[in-house]
N, C-alpha and C. Protein backbone atom coordinates (compact mmCIF):
# COMPACT_ATOMS: atom_id res chain seq x y z
N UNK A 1 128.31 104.96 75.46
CA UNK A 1 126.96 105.48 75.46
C UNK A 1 126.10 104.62 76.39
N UNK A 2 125.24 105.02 77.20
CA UNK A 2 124.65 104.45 78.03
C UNK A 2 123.22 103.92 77.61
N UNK A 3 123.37 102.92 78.42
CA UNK A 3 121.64 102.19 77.25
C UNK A 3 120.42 102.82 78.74
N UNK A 4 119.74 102.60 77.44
CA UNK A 4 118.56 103.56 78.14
C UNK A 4 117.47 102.56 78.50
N UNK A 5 117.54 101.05 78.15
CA UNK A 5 116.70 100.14 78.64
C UNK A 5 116.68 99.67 80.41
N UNK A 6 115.33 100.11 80.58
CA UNK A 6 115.46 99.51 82.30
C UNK A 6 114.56 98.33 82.55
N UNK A 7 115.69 97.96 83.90
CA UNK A 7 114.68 96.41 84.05
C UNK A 7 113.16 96.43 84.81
N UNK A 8 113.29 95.41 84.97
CA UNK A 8 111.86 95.52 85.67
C UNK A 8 112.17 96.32 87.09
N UNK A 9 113.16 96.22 88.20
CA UNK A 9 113.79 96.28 89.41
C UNK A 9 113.61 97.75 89.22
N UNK A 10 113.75 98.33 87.80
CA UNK A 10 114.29 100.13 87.86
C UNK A 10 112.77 100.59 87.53
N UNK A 11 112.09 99.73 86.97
CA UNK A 11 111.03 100.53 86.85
C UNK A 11 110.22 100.46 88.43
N UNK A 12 110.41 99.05 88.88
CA UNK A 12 109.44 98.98 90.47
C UNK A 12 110.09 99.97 91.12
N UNK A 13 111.52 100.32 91.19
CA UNK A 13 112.10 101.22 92.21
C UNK A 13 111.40 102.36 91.74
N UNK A 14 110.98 102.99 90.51
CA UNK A 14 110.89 104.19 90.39
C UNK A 14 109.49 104.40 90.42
N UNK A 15 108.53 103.34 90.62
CA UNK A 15 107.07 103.82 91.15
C UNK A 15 107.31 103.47 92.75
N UNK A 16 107.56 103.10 93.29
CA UNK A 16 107.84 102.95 94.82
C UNK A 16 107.98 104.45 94.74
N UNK A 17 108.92 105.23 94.31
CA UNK A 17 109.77 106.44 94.37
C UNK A 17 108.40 107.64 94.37
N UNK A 18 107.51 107.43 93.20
CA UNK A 18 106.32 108.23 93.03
C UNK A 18 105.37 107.57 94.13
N UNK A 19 105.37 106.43 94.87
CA UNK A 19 103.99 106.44 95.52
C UNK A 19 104.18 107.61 96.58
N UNK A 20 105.96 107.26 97.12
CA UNK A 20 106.69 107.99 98.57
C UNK A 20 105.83 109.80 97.99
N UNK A 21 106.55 110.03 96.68
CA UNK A 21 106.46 111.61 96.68
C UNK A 21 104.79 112.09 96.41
N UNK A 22 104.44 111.21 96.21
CA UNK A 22 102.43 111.59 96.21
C UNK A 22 101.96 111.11 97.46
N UNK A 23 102.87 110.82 98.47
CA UNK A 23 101.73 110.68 99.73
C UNK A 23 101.89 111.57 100.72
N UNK A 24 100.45 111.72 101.62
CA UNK A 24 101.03 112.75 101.98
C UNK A 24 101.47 112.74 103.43
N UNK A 25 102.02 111.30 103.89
CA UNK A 25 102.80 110.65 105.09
C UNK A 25 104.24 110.36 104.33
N UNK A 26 105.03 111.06 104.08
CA UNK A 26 106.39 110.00 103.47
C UNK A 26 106.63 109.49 103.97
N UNK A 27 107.32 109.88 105.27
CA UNK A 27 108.31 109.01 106.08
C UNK A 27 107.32 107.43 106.35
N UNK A 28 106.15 107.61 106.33
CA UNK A 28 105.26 106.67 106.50
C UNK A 28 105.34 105.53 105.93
N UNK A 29 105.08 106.16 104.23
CA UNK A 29 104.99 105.59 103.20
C UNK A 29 106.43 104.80 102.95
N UNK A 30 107.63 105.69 103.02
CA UNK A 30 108.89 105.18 103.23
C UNK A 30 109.41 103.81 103.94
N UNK A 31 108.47 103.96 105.29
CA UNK A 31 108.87 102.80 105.73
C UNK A 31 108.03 101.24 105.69
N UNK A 32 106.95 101.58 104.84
CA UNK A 32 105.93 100.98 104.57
C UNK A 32 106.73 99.95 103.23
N UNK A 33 107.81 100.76 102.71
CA UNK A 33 108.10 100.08 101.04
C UNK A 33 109.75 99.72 101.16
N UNK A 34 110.15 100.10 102.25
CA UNK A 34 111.50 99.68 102.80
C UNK A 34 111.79 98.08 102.99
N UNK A 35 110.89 97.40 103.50
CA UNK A 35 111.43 95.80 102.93
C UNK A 35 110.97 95.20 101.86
N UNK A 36 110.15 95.76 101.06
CA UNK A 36 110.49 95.48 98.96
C UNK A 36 111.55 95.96 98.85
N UNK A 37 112.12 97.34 99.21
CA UNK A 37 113.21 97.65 98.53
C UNK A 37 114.35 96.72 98.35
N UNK A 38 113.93 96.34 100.23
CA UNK A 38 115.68 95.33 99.83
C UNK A 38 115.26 94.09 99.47
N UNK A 39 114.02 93.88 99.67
CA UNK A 39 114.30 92.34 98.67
C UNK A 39 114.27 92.44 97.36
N UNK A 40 113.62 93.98 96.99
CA UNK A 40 114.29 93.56 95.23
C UNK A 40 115.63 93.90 94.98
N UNK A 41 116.88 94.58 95.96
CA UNK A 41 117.89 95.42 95.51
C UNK A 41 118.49 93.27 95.73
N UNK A 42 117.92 92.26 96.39
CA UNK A 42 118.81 91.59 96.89
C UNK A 42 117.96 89.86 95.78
N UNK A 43 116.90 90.35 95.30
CA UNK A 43 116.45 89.31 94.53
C UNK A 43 117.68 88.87 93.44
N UNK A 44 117.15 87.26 92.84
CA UNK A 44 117.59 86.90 92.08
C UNK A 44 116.85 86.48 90.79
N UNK A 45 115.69 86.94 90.69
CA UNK A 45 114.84 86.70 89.97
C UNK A 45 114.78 87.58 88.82
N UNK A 46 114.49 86.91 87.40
CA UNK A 46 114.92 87.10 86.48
C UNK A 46 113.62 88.52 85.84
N UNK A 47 112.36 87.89 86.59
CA UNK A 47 111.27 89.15 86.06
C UNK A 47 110.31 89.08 86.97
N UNK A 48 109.41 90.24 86.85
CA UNK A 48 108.52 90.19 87.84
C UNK A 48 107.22 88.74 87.93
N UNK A 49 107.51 88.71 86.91
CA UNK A 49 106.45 87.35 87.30
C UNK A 49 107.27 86.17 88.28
N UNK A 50 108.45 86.00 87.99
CA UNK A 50 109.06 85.41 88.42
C UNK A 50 108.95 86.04 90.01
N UNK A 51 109.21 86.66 90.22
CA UNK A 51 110.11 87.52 91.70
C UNK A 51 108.00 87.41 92.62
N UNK A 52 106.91 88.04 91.98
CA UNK A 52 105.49 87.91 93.07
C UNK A 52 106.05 86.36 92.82
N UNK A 53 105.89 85.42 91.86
CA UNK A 53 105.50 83.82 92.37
C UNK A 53 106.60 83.77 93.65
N UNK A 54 107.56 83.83 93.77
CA UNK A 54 108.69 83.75 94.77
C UNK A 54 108.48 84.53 96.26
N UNK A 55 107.32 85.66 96.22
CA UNK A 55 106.98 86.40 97.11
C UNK A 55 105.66 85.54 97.55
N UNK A 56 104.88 85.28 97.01
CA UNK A 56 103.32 84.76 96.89
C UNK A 56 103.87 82.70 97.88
N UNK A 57 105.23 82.34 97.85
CA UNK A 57 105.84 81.20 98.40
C UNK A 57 106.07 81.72 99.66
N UNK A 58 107.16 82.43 99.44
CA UNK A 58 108.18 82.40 100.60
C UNK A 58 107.50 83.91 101.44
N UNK A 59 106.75 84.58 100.88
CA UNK A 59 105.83 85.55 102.17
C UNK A 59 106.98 86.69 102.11
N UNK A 60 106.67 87.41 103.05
CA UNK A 60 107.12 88.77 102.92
C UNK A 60 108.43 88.91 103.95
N UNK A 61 109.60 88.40 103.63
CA UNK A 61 111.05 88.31 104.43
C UNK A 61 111.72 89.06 104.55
């Protein structure tokens, strides 16, 4: 049975997901949220408080 709890990573992916489909530039918007994506698909951080302090350091990579 599959657990239905999501992390923080699934919930940021899935408002990223609604900003793309409510704007009315996607491809825009798309590429606007394309390097969060991969730094959260590639973070190691345990929660979002954790992961902005680590962004708010090391800047937008």
């Amino acid at each position: 049975m599959p657990s239905s709890h999501k992390s923080w990573i699934d919930k940021r992916i899935e408002a990223m997901n609604r900003k793309i489909a409510r704007s009315a530039n996607a491809r825009a918007m798309t590429e606007h949220l394309l390097c969060e994506f991969d730094r959260l698909n590639n973070t190691k951080c345990n929660n979002k408080k954790e992961y902005k302090a680590w962004i708010s350091i090391n800047g937008n990579q």
